[in-house]
C-alpha atoms as a PDB file:
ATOM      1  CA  UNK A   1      11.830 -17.993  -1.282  1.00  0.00           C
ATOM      2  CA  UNK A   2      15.006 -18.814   0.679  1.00  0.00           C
ATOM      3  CA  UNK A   3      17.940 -19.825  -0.864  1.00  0.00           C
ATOM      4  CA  UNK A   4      19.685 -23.345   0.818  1.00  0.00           C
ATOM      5  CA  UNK A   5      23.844 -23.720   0.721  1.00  0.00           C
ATOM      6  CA  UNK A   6      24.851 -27.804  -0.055  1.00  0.00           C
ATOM      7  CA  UNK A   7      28.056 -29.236   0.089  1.00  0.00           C
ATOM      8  CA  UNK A   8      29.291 -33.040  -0.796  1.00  0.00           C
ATOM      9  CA  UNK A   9      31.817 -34.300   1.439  1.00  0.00           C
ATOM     10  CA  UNK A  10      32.644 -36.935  -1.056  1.00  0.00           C
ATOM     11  CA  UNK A  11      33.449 -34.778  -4.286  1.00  0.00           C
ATOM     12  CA  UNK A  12      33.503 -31.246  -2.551  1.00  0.00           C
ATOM     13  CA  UNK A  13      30.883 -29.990  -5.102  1.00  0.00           C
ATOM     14  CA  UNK A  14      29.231 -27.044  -3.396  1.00  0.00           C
ATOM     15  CA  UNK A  15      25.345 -25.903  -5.040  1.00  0.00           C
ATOM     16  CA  UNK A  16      22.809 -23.668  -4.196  1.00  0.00           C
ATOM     17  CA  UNK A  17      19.787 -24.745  -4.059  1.00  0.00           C
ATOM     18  CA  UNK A  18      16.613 -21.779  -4.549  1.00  0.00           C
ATOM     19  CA  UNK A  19      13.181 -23.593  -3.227  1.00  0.00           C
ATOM     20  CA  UNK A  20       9.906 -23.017  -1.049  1.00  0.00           C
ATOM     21  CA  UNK A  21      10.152 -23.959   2.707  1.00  0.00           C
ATOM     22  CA  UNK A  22       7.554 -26.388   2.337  1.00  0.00           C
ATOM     23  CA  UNK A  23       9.227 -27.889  -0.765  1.00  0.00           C
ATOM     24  CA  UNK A  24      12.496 -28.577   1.423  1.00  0.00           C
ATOM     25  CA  UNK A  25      14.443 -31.577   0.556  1.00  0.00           C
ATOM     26  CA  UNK A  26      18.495 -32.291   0.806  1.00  0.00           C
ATOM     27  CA  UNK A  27      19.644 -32.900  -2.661  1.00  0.00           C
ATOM     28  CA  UNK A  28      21.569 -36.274  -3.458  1.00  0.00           C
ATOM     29  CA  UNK A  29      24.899 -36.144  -5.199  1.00  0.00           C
ATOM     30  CA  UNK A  30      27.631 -39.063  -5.224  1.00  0.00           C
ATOM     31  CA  UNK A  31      24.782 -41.431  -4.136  1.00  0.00           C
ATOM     32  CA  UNK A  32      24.684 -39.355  -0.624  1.00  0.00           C
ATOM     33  CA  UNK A  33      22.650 -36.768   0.683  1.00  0.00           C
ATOM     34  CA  UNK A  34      24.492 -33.505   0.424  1.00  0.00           C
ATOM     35  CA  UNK A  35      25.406 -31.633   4.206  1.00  0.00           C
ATOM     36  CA  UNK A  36      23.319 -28.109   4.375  1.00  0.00           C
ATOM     37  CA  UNK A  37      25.897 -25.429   5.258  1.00  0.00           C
ATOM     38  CA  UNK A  38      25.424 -21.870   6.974  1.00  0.00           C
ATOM     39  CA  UNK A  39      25.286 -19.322   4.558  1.00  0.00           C
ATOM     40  CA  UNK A  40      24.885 -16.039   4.487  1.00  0.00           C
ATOM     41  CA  UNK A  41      21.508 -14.303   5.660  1.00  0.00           C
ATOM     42  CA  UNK A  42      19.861 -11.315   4.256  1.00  0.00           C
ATOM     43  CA  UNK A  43      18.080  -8.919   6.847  1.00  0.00           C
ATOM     44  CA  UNK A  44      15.426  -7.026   5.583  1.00  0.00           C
ATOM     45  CA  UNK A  45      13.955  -3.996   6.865  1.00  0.00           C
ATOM     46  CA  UNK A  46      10.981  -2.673   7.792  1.00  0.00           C
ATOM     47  CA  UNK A  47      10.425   0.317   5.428  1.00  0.00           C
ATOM     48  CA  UNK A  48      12.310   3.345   4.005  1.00  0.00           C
ATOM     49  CA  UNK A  49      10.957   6.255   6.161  1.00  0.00           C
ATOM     50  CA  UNK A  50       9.013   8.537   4.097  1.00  0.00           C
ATOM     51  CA  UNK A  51       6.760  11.832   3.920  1.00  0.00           C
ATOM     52  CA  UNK A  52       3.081  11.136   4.067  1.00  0.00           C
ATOM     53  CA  UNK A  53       0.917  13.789   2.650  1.00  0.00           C
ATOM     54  CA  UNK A  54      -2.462  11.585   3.086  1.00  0.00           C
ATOM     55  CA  UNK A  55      -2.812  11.412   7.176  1.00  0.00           C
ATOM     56  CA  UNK A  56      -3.611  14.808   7.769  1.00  0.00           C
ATOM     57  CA  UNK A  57      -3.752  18.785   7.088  1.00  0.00           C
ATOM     58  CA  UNK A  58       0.033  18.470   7.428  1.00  0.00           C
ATOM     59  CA  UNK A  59       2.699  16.206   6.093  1.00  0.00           C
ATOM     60  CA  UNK A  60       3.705  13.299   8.549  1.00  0.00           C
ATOM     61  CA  UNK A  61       6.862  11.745   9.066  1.00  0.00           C
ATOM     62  CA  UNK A  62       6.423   7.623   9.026  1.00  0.00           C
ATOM     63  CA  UNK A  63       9.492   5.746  10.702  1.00  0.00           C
ATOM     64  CA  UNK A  64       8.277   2.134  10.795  1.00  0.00           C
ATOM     65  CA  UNK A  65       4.812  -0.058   9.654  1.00  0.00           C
ATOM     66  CA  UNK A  66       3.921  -0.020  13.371  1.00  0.00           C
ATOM     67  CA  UNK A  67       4.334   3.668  13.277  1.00  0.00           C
ATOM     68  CA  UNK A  68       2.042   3.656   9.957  1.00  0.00           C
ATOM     69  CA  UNK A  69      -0.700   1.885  12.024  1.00  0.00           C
ATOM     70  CA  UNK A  70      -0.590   4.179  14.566  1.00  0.00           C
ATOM     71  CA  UNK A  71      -0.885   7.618  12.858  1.00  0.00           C
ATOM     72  CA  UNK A  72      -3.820   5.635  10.508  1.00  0.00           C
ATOM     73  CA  UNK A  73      -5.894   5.027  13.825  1.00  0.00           C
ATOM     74  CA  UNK A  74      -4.714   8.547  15.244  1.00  0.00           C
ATOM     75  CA  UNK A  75      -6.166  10.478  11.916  1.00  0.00           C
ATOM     76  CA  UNK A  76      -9.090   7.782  10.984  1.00  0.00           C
ATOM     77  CA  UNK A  77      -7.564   6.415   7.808  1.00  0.00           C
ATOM     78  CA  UNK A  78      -8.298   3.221   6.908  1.00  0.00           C
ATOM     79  CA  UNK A  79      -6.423   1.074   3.989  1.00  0.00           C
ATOM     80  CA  UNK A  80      -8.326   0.350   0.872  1.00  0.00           C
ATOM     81  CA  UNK A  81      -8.731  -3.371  -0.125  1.00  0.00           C
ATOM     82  CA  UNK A  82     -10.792  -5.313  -2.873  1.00  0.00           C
ATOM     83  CA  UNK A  83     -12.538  -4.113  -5.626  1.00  0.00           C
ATOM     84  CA  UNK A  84     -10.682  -1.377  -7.024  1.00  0.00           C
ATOM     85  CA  UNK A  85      -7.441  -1.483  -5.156  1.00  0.00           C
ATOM     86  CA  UNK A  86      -4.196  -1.024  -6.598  1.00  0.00           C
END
């Protein structure tokens, strides 16, 4: 969930505002709608790069989810999902 930067121009209260995308909506202060300001933005990665013992004989090096993919088609892995899954 994102979080949303306000500011009112008439009192110069600044708040933060934590809520769904879908749930958007300018809060009101001084009887006005509050301006959205630019705040900072968070970047996050893909994955970590890590060791996997599971795609072969020997130990594989996985860079990227894309990369993950690819070495799981290369080696006939396949994720498992539903019953059982953790």
């Amino acid at each position: 969930m994102p979080t949303y930067d306000f500011f009112c121009e008439v009192c110069k209260k600044e708040q933060e505002v934590f809520m769904k995308m879908s749930e958007f909506q300018v809060p009101i202060c001084c009887d006005k709608e509050m301006k959205q300001r630019i705040g900072n933005y968070m970047v996050i990665g893909d994955i970590e790069p890590y060791m996997d013992q599971h795609l072969g004989s020997e130990p594989v090096w996985v860079k990227s989810k894309k990369h993950r993919e690819r070495l799981m088609k290369q080696h006939g892995v396949q994720e498992k999902f539903g019953k059982g899954w953790r």
